[in-house]
Protein backbone atom coordinates (compact mmCIF):
# COMPACT_ATOMS: atom_id res chain seq x y z
CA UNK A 1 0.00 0.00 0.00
CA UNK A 2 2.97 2.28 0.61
CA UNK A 3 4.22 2.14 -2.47
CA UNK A 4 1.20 2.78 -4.55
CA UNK A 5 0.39 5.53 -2.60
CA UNK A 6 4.11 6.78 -3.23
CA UNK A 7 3.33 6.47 -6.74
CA UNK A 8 -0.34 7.92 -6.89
CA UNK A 9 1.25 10.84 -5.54
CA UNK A 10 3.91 11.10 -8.02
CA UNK A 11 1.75 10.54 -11.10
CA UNK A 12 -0.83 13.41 -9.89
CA UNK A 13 2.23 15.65 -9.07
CA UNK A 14 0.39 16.29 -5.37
CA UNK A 15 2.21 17.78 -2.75
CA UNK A 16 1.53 16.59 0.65
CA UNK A 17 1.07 18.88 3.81
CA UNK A 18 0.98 17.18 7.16
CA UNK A 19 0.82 19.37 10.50
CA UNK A 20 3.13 18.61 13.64
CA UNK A 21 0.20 16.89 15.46
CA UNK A 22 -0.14 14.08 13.00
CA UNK A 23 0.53 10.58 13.18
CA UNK A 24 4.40 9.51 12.58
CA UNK A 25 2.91 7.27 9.63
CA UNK A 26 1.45 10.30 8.28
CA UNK A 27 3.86 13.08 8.71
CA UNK A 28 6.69 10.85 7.33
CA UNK A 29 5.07 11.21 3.56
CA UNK A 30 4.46 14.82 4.16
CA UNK A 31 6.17 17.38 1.81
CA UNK A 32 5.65 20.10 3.63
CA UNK A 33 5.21 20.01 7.35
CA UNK A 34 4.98 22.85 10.48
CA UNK A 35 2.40 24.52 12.47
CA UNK A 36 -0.67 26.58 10.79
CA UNK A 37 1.17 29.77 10.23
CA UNK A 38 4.19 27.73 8.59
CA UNK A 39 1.84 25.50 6.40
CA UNK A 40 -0.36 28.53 5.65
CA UNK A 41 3.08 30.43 4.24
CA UNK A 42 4.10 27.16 2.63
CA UNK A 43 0.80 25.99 0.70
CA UNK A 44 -0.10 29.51 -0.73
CA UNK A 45 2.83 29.43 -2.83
CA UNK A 46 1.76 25.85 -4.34
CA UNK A 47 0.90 25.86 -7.50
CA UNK A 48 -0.32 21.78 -8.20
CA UNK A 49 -2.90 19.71 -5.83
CA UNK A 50 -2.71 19.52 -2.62
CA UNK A 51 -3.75 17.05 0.28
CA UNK A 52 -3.85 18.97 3.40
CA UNK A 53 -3.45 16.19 6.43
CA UNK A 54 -4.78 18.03 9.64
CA UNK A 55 -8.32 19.75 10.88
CA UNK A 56 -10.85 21.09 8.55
CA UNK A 57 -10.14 24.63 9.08
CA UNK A 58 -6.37 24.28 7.84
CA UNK A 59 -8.07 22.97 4.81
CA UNK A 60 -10.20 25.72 4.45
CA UNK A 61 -7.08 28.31 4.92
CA UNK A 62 -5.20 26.46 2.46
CA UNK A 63 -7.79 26.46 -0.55
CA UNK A 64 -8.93 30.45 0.42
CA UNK A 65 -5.00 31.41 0.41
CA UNK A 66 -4.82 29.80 -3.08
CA UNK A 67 -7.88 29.53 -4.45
CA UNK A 68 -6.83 28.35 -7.58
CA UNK A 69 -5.44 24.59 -6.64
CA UNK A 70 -7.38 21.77 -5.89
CA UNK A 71 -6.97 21.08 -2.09
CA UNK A 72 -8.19 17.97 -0.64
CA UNK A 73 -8.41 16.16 2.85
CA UNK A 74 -8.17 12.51 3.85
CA UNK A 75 -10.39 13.27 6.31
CA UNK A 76 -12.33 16.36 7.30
CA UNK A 77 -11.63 15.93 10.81
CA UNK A 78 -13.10 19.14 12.90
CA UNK A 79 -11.07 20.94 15.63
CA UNK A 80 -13.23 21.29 18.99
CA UNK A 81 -12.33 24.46 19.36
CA UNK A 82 -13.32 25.43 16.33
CA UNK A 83 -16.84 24.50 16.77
CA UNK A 84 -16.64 26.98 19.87
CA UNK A 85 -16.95 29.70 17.50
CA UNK A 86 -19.82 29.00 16.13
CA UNK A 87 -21.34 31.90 13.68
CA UNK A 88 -24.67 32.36 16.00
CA UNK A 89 -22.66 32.38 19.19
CA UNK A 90 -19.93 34.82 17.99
CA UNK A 91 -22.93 37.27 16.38
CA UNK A 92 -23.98 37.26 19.93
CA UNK A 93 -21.37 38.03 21.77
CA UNK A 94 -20.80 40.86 18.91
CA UNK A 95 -23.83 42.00 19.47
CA UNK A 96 -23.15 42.14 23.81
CA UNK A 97 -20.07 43.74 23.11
CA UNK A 98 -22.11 47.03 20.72
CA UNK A 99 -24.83 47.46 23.60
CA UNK A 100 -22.26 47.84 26.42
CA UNK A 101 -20.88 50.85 23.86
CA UNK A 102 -17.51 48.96 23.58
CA UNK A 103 -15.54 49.88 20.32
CA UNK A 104 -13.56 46.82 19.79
CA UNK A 105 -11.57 45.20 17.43
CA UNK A 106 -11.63 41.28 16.81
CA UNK A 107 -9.44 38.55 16.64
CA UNK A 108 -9.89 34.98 15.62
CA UNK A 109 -7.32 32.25 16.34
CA UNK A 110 -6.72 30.43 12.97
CA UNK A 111 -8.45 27.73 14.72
CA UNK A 112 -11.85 29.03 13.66
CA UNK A 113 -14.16 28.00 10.83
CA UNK A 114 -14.01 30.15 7.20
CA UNK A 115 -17.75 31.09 8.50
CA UNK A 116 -15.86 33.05 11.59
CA UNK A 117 -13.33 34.28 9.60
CA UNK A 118 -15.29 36.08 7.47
CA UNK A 119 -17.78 37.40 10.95
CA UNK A 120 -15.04 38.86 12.00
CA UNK A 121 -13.10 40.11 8.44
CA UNK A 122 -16.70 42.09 8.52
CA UNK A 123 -16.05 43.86 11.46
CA UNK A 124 -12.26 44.89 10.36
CA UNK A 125 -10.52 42.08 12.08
CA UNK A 126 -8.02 39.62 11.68
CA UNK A 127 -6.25 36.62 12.36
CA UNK A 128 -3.81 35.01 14.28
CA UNK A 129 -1.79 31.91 15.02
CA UNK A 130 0.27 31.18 17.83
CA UNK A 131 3.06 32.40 16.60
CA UNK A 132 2.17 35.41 15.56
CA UNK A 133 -0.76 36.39 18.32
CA UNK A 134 1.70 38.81 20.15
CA UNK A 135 2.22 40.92 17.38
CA UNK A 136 -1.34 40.84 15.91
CA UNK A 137 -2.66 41.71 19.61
CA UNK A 138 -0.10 44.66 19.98
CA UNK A 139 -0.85 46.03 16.68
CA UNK A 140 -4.38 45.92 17.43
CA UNK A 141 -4.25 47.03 21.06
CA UNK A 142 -2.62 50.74 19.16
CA UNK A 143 -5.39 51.08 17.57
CA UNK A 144 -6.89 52.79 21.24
CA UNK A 145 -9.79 49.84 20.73
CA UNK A 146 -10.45 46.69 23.23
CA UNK A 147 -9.45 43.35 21.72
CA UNK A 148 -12.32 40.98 21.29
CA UNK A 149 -10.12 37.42 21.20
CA UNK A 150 -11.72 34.14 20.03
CA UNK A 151 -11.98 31.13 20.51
CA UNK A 152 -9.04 30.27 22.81
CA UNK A 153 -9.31 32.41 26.17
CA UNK A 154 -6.06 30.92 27.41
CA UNK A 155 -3.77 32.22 24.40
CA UNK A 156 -5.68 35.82 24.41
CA UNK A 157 -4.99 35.79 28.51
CA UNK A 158 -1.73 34.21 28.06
CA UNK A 159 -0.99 37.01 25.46
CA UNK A 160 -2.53 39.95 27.69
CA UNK A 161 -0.05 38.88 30.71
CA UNK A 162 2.44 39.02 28.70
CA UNK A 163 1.96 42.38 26.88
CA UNK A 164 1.38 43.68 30.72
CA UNK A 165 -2.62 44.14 29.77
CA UNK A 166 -5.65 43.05 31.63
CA UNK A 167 -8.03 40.47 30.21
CA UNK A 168 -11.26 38.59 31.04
CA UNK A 169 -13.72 36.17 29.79
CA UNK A 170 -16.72 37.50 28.35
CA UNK A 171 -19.70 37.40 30.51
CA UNK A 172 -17.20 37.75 33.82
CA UNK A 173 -17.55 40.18 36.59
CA UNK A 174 -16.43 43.46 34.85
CA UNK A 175 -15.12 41.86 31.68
CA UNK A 176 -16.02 45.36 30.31
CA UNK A 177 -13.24 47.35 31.63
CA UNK A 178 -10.80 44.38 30.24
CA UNK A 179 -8.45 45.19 27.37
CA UNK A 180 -8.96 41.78 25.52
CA UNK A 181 -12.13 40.63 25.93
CA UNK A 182 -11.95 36.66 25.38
CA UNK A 183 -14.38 34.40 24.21
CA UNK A 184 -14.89 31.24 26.39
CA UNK A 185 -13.18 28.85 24.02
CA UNK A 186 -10.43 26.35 25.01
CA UNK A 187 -8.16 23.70 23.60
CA UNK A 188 -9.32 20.03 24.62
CA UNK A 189 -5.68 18.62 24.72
CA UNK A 190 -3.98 21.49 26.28
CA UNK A 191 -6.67 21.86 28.78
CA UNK A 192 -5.07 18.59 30.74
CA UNK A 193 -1.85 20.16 31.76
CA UNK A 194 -2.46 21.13 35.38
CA UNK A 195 0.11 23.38 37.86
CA UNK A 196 0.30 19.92 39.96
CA UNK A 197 2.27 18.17 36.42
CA UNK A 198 4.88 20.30 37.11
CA UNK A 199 5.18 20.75 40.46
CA UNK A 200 5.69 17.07 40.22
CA UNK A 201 8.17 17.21 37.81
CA UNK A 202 10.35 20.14 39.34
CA UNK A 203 10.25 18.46 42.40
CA UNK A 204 11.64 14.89 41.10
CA UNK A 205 14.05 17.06 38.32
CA UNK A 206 15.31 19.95 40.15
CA UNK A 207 17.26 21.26 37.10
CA UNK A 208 14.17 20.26 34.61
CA UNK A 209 12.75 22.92 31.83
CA UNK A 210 9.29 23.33 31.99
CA UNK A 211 8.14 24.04 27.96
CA UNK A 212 4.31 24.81 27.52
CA UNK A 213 2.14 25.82 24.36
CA UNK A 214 0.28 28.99 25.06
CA UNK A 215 -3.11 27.58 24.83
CA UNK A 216 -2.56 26.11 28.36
CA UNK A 217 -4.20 27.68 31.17
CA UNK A 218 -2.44 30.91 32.64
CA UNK A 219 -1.53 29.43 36.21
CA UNK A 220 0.80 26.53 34.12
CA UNK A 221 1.99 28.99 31.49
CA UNK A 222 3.22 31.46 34.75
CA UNK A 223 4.88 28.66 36.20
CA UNK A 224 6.96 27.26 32.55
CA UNK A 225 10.19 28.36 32.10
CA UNK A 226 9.27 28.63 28.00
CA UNK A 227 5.94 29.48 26.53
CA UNK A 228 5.32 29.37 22.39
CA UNK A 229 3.84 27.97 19.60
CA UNK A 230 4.56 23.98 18.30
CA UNK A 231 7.37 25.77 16.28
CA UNK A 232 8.87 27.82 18.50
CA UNK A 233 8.70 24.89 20.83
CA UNK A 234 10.58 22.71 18.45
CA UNK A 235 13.36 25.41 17.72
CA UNK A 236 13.98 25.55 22.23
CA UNK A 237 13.92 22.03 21.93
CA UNK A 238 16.82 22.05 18.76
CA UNK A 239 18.61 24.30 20.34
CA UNK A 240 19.16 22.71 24.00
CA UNK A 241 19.21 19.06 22.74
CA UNK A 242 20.36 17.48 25.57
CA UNK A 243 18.38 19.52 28.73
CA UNK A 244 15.91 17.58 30.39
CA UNK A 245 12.36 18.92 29.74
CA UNK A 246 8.57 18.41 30.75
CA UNK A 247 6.38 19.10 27.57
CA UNK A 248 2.83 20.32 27.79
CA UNK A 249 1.65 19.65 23.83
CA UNK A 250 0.18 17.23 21.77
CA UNK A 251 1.67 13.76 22.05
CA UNK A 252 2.63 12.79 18.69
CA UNK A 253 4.65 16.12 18.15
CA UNK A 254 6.66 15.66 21.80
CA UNK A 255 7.03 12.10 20.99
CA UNK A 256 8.81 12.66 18.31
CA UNK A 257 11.17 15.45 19.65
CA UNK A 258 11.96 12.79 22.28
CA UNK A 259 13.47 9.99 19.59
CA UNK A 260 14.51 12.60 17.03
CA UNK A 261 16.30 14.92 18.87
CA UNK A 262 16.17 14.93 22.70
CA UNK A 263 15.27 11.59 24.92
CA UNK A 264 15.54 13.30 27.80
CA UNK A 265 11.59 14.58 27.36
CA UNK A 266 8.81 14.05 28.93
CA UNK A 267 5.33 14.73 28.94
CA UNK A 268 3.85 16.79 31.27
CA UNK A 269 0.47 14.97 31.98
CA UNK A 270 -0.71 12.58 34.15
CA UNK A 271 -2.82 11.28 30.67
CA UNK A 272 -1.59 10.97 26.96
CA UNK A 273 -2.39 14.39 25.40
CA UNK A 274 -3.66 13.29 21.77
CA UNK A 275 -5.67 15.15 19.79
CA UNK A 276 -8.34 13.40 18.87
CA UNK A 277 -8.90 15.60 15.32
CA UNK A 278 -5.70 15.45 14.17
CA UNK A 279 -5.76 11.78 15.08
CA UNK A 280 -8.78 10.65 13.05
CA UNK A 281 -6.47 10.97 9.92
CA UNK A 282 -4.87 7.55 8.88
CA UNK A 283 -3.01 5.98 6.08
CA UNK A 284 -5.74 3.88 4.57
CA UNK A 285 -7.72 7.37 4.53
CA UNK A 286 -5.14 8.70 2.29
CA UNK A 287 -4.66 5.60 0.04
CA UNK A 288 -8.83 5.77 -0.21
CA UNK A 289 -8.38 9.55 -1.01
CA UNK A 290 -5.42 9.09 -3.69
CA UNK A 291 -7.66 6.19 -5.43
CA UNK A 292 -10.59 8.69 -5.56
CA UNK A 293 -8.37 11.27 -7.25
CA UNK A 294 -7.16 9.02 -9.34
CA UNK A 295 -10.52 8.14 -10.73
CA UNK A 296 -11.05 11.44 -11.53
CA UNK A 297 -13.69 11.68 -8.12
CA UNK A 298 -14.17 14.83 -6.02
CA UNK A 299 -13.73 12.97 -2.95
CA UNK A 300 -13.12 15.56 0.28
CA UNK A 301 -12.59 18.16 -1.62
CA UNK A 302 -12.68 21.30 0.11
CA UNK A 303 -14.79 24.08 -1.31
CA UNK A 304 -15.82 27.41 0.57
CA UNK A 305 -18.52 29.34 -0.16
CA UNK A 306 -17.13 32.64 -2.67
CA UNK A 307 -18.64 35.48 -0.07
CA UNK A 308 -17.46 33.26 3.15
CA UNK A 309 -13.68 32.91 1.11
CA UNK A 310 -13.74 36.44 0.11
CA UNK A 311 -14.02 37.95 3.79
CA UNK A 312 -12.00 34.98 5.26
CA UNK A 313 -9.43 35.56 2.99
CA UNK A 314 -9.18 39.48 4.12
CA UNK A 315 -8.62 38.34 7.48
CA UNK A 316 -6.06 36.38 6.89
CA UNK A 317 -4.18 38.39 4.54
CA UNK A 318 -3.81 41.00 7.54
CA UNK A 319 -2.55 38.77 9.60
CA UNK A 320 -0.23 37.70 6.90
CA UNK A 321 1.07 41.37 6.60
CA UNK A 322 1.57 41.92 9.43
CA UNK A 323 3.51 39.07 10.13
């Protein structure tokens, strides 16, 4: 089966994206490989097909960056967070946000749908990844407006603490008087690294690094010794090979660090931090999905709507600039 799909891939000229989070037997075939802002870089330059191995939303980035390819998924596997943001719910709190007389401008995560890309394109916002959210959320915050962050509340407080700003949920006592304003959104994986993970592990490794993604909660980001996105995680992690390290991130991605470049990581969770999304995604899905194309069948092949792409597309493209 390897082999054909090797050679299904050759004779259609596709180019293979695979994010961190994937499965070893998945990212191994990948062309092109990194975190959304990387692969979001990467893929608009592309100029042939492309199979886009992640969430559905990185799909949908992909194929409004460059419209003109044919981008496909093995499977259209949904981020949870992403259904946070759900058009009706982030209308709403819009609409809570324009009675309390708050000028404001928004924010989306890159883990949103196209639908809440272009919500919040419409109201002059933007997008951001993890990478990038400290300079989006500057550049917005001198703009003398409040930030209105979605869906992750942990990267927008995160953020906020670290720009020396104060933040809230939406719907909290006083949120009003906040500078970002979050939306109560959170990642399903990175909500299981608690402050007792590494309390346990400072106390067993006294001279242990503590290395968190910045969609864990505030109290274990306070207490890491290095906050940032998967890439800027893997570049720490490259350049102090041989430091022992706790990891708070998805499994696959840390577990590969640990026999690639560093074995002395660990993870820092009681449980194994999978995502379940990016986990859906399997071999035989992309053998199925290279037959399909190779009958000349439209099989998962992502399409957004032209009014949805053309707004989603705006936000993205300022984030893009100003990155």
């Amino acid at each position: 089966m390897l082999n054909e799909i090797k050679n299904l891939i050759k004779k259609h000229n596709i180019t293979i994206a695979a994010h961190y989070y994937e499965k070893d037997e998945i990212f191994k075939l990948a062309d092109l490989t990194g975190d959304s802002l990387e692969l979001a870089k990467k893929t608009s330059k592309l100029k042939n097909p492309l199979i886009f191995c992640g969430v559905k939303f990185m799909g949908e980035s992909a194929k409004i960056l460059n419209p003109n390819i044919d981008v496909y998924m093995p499977r259209l596997a949904d981020c949870s967070m992403a259904r946070m943001a759900q058009e009706e719910k982030v209308l709403h709190d819009f609409t809570l946000l324009k009675q309390h007389n708050i000028e404001f401008i928004p924010v989306t995560y890159i883990n949103s749908t196209a639908k809440t890309k272009a919500i919040v394109a419409k109201e002059g916002g933007l997008t951001c990844t993890s990478s990038n959210a400290q300079t989006i959320i500057s550049w917005a915050l001198k703009q003398n407006k409040k930030i209105f962050f979605l869906p992750d509340k942990n990267l927008g407080r995160n953020i906020a603490y670290k720009l020396g700003v104060s933040s809230a949920i939406i719907g909290e006592k006083e949120w009003q008087n906040a500078d970002v304003i979050c939306f109560d959104g959170h990642c399903s994986v990175h909500q299981l690294f608690m402050p007792e993970h590494v309390e346990f592990y400072k106390q067993r490794y006294p001279n242990i690094k503590i290395v968190v993604h910045p969609e864990c909660s505030p109290n274990v980001v306070k207490l890491a010794d290095f906050a940032g996105s998967t890439s800027q995680i893997l570049n720490y992690v490259q350049k102090n090979p041989n430091t022992p390290m706790a990891i708070g991130t998805e499994f696959n991605f840390v577990n590969r660090m640990k026999k690639e470049i560093n074995p002395n990581i660990y993870i820092l969770s009681s449980t194994k931090p999978e995502c379940p999304s990016m986990n859906e995604t399997t071999i035989q899905e992309l053998y199925q999905l290279l037959k399909a194309i190779d009958k000349g069948e439209n099989y998962n092949k992502i399409t957004v709507d032209s009014d949805i792409a053309q707004y989603a597309k705006l936000a993205l493209q300022r984030m893009m600039e100003l990155s």
